[in-house]
Protein backbone atom coordinates (compact mmCIF):
# COMPACT_ATOMS: atom_id res chain seq x y z
CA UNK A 1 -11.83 -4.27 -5.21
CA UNK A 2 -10.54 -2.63 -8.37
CA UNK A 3 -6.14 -1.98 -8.67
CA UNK A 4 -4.43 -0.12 -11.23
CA UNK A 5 -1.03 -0.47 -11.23
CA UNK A 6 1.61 2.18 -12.55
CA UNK A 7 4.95 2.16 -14.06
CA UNK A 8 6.72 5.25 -12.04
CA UNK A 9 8.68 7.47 -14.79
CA UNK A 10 10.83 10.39 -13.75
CA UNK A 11 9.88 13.98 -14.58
CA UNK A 12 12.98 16.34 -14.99
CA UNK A 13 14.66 17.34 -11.84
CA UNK A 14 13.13 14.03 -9.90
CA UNK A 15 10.94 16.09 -7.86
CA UNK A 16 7.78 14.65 -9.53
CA UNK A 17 7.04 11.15 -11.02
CA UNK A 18 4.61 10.31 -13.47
CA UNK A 19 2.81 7.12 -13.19
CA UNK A 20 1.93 5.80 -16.44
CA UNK A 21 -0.93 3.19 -15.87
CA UNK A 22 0.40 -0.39 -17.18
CA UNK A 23 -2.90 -1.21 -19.07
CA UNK A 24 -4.06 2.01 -20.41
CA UNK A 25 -0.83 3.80 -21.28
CA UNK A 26 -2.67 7.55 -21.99
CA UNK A 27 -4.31 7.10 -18.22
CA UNK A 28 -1.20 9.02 -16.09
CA UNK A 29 -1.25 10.19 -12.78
CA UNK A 30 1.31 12.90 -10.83
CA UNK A 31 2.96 11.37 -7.74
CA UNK A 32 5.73 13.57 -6.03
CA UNK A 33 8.73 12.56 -4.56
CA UNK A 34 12.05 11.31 -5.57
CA UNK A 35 12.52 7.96 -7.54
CA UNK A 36 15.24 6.25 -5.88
CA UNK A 37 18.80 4.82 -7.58
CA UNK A 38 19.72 0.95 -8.09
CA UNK A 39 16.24 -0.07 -8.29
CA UNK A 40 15.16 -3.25 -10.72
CA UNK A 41 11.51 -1.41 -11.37
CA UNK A 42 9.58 1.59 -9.66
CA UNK A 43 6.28 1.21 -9.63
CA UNK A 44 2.75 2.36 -7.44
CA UNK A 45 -0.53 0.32 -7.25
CA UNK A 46 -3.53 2.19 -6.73
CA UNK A 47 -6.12 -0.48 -4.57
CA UNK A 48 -9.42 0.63 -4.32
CA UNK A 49 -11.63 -1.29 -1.38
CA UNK A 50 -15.05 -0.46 -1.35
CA UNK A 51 -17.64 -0.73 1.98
CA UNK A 52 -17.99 -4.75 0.84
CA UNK A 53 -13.91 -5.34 1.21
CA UNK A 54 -13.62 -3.43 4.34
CA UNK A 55 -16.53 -5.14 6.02
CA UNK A 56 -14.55 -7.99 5.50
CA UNK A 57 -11.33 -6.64 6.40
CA UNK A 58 -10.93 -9.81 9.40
CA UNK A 59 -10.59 -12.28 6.14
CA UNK A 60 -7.77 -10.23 4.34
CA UNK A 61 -7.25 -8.70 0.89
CA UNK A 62 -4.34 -8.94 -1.14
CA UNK A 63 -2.53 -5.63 -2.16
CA UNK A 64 0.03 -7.30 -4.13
CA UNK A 65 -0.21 -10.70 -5.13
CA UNK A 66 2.45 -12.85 -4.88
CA UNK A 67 5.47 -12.15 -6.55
CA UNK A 68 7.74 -14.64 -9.34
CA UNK A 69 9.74 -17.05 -7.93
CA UNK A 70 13.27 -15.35 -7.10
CA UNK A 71 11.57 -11.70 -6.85
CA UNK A 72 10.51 -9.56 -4.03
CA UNK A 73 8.35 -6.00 -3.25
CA UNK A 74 10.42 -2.79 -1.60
CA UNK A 75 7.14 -0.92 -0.41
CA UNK A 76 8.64 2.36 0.07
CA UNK A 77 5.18 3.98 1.32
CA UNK A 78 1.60 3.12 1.41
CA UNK A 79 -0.97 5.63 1.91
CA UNK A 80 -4.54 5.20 2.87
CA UNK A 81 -6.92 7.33 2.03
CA UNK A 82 -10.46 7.05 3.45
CA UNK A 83 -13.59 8.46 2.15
CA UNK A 84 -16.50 8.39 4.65
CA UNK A 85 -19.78 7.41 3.77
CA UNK A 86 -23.15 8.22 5.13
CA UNK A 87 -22.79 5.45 7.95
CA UNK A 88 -19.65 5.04 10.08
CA UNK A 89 -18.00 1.43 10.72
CA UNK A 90 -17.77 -0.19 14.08
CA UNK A 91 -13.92 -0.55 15.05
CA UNK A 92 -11.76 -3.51 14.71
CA UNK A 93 -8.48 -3.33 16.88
CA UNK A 94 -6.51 -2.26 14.37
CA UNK A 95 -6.02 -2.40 10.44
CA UNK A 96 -2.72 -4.28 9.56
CA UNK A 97 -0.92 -4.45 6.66
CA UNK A 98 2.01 -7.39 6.68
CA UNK A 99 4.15 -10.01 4.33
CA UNK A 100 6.61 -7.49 2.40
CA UNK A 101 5.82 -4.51 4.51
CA UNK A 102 4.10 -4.45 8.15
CA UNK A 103 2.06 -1.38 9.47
CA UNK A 104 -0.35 -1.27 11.73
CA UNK A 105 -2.62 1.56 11.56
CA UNK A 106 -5.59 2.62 14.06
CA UNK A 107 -8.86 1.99 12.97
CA UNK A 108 -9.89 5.30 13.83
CA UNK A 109 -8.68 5.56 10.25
CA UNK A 110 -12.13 4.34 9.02
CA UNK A 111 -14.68 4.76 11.95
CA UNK A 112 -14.60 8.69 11.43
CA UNK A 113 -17.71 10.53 9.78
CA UNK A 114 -14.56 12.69 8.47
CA UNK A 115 -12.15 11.88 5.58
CA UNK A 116 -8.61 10.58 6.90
CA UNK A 117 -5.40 9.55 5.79
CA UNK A 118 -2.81 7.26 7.01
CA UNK A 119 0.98 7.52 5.28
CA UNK A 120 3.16 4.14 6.69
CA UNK A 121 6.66 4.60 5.19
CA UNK A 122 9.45 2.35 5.24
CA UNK A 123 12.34 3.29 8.02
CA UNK A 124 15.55 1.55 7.41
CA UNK A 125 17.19 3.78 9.85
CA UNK A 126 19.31 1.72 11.64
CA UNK A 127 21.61 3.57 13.32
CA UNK A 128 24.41 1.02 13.53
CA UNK A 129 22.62 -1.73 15.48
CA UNK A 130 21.38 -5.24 14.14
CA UNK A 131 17.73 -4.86 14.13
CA UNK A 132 15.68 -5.90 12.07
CA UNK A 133 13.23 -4.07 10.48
CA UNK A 134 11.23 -6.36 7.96
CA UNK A 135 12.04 -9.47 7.69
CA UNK A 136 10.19 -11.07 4.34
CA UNK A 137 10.38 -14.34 2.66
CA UNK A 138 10.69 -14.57 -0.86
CA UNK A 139 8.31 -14.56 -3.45
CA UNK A 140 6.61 -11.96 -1.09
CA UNK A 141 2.79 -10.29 -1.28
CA UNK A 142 1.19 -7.36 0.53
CA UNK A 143 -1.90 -8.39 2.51
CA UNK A 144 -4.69 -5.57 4.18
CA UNK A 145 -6.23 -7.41 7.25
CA UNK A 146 -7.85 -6.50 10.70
CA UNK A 147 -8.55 -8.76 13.84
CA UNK A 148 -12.67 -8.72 13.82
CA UNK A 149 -14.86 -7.28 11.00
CA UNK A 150 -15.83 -3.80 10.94
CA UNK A 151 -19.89 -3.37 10.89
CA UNK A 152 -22.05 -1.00 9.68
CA UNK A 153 -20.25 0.97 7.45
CA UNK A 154 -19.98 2.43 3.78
CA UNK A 155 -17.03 4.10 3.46
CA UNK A 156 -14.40 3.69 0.85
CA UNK A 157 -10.55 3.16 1.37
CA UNK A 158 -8.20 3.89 -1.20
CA UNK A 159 -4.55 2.15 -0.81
CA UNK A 160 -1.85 3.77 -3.03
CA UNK A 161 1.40 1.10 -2.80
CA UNK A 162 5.19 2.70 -3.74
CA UNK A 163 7.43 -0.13 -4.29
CA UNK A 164 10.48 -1.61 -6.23
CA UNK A 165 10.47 -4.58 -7.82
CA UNK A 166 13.53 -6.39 -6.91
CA UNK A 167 14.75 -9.80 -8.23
CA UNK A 168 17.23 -12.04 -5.31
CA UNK A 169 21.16 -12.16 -5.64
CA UNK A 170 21.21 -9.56 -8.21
């Protein structure tokens, strides 16, 4: 599993971010969308799992480790993107993706002979009731799990992670 994770940087108007990667500095890539106000840090993790990592999807991967004490993730938006390989997985349940953010996404996501992609945003639409949408303790992480192992396959899944950094009380 290889990640790469990018400081997001504003570009003019705020219709398009540039994500500066934090180790190599000259490696950028263009995300669109809107950075948001009152956030501590905006950043994007790029997780690459290869056919190894998803055939061992039932014993979970972390997408974002644990964070310092007194801080906590805002995933905004994770996207999956799945390139198919010559030989298609058997299906788990579902693939699940919980601690700071939960998603669960069909695993028809990765037992296609097609390319797919799966977009899980974060809906704090309320409404005016009391429900709770994520409830996360903190430090927090980002785990990528399924119920049984996937067989077979050798298909690659890219996770792309949009989230704030945010420390507690402040």
């Amino acid at each position: 599993m290889k990640i790469t994770d990018y400081t997001i940087e504003p570009i003019s108007d705020g219709s398009l971010i540039l994500g500066v990667n934090s180790a190599n500095p000259q490696e950028t890539v263009l995300f669109s969308g809107a950075q948001s106000a009152g956030t501590t840090a905006n950043l994007a993790s790029v997780i690459e799992l290869e056919s190894s990592d998803i055939l061992d999807l039932d014993n979970g991967s972390l997408l974002l480790p644990v964070s310092d004490a007194g801080k906590y993730y805002e995933v905004t938006t994770v996207i999956m993107e799945f390139t198919a390989g010559l030989t298609q997985y058997t299906a788990p349940s579902n693939i699940e993706l919980s601690g700071c953010f939960n998603a669960v996404v069909s695993s028809g996501l990765i037992t296609g002979a097609t390319d797919a992609v799966a977009i899980a945003k974060s809906s704090n639409n309320l409404s005016g009731t009391s429900t709770v949408v994520n409830s996360i303790t903190v430090p927090s992480a980002l785990l990528i799990s399924s119920d049984t192992a996937p067989t077979l396959g050798d298909g690659t899944l890219r996770v792309i992670v949009f989230y704030n950094l945010r420390t507690f009380g402040a």
